[in-house]
C-alpha atoms as a PDB file:
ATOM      1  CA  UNK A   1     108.707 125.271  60.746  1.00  0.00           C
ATOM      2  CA  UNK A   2     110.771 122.292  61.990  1.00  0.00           C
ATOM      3  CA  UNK A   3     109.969 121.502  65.512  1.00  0.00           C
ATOM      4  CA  UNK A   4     112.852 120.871  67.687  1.00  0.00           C
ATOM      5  CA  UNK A   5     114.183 117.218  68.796  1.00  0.00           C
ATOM      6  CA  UNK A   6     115.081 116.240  72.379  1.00  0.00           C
ATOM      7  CA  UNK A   7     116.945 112.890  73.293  1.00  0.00           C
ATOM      8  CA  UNK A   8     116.079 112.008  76.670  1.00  0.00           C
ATOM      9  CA  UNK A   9     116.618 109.299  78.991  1.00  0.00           C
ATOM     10  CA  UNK A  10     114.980 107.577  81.678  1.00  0.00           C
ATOM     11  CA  UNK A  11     115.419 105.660  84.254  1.00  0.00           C
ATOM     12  CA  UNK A  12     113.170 101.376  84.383  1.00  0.00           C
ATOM     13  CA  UNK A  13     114.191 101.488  88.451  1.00  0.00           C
ATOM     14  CA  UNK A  14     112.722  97.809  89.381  1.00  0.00           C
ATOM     15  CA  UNK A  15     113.018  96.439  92.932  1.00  0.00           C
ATOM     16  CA  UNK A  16     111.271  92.927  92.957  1.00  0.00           C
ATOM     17  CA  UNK A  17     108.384  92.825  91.309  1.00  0.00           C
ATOM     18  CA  UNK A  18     107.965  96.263  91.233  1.00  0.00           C
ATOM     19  CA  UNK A  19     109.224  99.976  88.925  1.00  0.00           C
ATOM     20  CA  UNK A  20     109.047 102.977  90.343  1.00  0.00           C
ATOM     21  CA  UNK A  21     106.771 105.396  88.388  1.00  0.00           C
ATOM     22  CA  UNK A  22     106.709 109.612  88.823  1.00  0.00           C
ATOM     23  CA  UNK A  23     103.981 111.649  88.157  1.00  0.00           C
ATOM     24  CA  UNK A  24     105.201 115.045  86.867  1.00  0.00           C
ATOM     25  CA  UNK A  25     104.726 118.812  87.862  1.00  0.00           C
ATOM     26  CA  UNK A  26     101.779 120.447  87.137  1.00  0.00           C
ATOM     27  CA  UNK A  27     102.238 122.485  83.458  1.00  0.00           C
ATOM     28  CA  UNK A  28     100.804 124.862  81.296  1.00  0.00           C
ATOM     29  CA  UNK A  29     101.313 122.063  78.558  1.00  0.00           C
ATOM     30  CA  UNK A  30      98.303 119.310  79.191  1.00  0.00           C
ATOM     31  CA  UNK A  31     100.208 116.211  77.647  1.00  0.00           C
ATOM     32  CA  UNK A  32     102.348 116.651  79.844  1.00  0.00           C
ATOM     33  CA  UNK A  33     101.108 118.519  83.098  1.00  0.00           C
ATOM     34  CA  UNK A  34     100.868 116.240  86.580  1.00  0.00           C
ATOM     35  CA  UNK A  35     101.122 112.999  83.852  1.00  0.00           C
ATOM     36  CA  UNK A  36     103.441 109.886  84.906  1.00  0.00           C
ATOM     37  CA  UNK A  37     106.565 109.303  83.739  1.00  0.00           C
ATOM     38  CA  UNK A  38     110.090 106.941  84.377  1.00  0.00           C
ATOM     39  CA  UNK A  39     112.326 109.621  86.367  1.00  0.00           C
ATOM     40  CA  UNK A  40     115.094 110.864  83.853  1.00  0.00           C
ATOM     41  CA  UNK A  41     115.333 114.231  81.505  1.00  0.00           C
ATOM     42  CA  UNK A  42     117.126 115.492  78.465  1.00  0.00           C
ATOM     43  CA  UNK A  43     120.700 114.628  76.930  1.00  0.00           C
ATOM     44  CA  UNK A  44     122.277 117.888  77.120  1.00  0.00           C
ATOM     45  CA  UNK A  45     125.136 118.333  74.500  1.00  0.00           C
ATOM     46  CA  UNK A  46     128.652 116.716  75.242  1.00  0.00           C
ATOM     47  CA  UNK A  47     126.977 114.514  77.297  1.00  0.00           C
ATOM     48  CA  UNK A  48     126.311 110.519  77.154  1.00  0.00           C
ATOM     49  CA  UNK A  49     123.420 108.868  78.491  1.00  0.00           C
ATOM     50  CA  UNK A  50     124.232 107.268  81.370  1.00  0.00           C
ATOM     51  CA  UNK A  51     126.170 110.902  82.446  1.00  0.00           C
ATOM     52  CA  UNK A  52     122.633 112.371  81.579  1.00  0.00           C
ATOM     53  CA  UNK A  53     120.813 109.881  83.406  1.00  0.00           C
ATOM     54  CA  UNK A  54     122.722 109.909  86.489  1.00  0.00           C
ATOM     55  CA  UNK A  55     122.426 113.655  86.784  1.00  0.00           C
ATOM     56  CA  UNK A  56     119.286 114.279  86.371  1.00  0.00           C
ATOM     57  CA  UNK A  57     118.240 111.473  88.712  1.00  0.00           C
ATOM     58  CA  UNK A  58     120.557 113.403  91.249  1.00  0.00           C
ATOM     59  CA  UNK A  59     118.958 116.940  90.172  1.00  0.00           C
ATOM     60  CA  UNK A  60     114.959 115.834  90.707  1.00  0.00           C
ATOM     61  CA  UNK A  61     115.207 113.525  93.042  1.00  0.00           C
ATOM     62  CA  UNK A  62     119.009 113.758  95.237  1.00  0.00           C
ATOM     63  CA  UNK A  63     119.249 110.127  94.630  1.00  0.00           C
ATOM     64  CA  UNK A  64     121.979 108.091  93.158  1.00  0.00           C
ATOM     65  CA  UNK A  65     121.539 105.285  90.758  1.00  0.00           C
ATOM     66  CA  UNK A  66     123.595 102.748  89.055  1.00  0.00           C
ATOM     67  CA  UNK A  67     122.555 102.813  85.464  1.00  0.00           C
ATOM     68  CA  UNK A  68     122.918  98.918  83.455  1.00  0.00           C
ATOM     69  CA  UNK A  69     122.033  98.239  80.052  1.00  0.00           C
ATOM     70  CA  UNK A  70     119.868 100.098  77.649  1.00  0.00           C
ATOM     71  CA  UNK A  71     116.220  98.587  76.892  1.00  0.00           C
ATOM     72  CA  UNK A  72     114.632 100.348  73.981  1.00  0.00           C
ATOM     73  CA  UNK A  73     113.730 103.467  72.853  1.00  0.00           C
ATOM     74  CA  UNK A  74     110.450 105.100  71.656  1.00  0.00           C
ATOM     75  CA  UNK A  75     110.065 108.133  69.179  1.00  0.00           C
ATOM     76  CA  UNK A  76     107.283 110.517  70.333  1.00  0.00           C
ATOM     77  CA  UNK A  77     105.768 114.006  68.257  1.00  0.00           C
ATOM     78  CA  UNK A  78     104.443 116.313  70.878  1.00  0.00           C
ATOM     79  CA  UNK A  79     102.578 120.125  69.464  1.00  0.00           C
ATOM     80  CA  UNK A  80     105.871 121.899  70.562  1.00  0.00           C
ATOM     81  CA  UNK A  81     108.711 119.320  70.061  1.00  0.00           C
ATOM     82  CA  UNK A  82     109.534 115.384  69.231  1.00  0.00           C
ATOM     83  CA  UNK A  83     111.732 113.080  71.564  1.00  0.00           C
ATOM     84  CA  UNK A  84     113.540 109.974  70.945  1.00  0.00           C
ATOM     85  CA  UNK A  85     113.042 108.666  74.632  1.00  0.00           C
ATOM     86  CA  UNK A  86     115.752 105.714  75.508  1.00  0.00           C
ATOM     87  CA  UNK A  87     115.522 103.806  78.484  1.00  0.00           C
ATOM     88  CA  UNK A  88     117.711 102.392  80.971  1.00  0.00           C
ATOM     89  CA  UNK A  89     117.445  99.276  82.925  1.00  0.00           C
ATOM     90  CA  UNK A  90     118.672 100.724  86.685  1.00  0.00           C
ATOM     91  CA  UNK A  91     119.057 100.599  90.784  1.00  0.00           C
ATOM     92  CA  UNK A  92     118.948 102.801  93.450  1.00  0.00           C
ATOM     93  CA  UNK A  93     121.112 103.204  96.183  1.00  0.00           C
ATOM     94  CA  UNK A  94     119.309 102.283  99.604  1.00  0.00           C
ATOM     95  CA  UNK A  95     118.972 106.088 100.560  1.00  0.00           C
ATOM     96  CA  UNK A  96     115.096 107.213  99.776  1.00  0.00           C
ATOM     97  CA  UNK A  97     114.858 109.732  97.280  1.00  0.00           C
ATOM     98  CA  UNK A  98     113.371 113.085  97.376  1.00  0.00           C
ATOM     99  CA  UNK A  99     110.561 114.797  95.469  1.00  0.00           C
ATOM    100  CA  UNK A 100     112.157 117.627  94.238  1.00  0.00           C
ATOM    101  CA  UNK A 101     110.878 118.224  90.765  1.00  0.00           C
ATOM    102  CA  UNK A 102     107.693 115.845  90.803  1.00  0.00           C
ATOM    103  CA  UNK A 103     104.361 115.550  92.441  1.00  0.00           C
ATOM    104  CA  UNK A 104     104.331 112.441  94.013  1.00  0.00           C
ATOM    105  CA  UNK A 105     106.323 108.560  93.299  1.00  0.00           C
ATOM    106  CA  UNK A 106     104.682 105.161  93.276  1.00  0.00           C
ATOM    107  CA  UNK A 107     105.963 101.475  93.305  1.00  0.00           C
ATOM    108  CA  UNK A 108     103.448  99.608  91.167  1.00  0.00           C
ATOM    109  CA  UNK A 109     103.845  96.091  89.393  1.00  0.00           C
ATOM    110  CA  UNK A 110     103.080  96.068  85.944  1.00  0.00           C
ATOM    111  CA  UNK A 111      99.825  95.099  86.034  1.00  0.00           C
ATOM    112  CA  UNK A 112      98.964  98.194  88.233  1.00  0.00           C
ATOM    113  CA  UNK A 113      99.971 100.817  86.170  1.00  0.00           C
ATOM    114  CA  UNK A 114      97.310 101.227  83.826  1.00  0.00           C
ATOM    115  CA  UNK A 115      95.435 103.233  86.544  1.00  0.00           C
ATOM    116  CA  UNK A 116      97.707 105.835  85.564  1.00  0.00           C
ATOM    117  CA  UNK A 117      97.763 108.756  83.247  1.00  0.00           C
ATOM    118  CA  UNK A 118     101.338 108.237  81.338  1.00  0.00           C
ATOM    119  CA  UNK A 119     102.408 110.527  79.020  1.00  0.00           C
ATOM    120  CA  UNK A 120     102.467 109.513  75.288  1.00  0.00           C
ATOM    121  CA  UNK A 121     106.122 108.201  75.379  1.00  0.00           C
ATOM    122  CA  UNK A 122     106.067 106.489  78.811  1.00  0.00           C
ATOM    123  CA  UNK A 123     102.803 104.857  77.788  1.00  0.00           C
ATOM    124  CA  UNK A 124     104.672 103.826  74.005  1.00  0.00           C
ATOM    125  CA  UNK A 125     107.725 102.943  75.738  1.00  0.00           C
ATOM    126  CA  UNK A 126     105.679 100.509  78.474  1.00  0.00           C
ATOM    127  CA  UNK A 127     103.801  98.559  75.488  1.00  0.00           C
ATOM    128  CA  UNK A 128     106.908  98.709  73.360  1.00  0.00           C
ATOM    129  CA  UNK A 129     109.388  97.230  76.188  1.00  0.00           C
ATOM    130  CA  UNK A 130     106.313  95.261  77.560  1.00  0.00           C
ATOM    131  CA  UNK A 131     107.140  95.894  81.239  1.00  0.00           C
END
């Protein structure tokens, strides 16, 4: 049986020296489950991108962002699904952001975040990008 593909998006926020990383809900699914990730979600059909980017940013976390230029994307096979995951280089708007759909948020410079548990794709897409 074919699994099914997602595209999703996420969002490289940088301020300084430093990206802001997300550390997901707690799941049922253990690649996945209280994991960190770049803030963003899936594509949903009729949509672009950057309309997908900015409203899921706005759905998990009530914050605005101005998305810029694409960086890369990463292809990741997971037991129930694949994703083509495609980040986007982008700023926040000076309001602070809210945890609505994630466990807890950190600022860390690059060399700080291999302390944390990524999941596969944001771990791929760091090396691939090279943060």
């Amino acid at each position: 049986m074919k699994k099914r593909h997602l595209n999703v998006v996420c969002a490289i926020v940088k301020e300084n020296d430093k990206y802001l990383c997300m550390q997901r809900l707690r799941s049922h699914k253990k690649y996945e489950s209280e994991l960190w990730e770049f803030p963003g979600g899936k594509v949903k059909d009729g949509e672009n991108d950057y309309e997908a980017l900015i409203r899921e940013i706005k759905e998990e976390m009530d914050w605005d962002i101005f998305v810029g230029r694409r960086l890369g994307s990463v292809e990741q096979d997971y037991p129930d699904y694949t994703i083509t995951l495609t980040a986007y280089l982008c700023r926040g708007t000076e309001a602070p952001f809210k945890l609505l759909s994630h466990l807890d948020a950190k600022w860390l410079t690059r060399d700080k975040m291999d302390v944390l548990k990524w999941t596969e794709a944001d771990n791929k897409l760091i090396k691939e990008l090279q943060l």
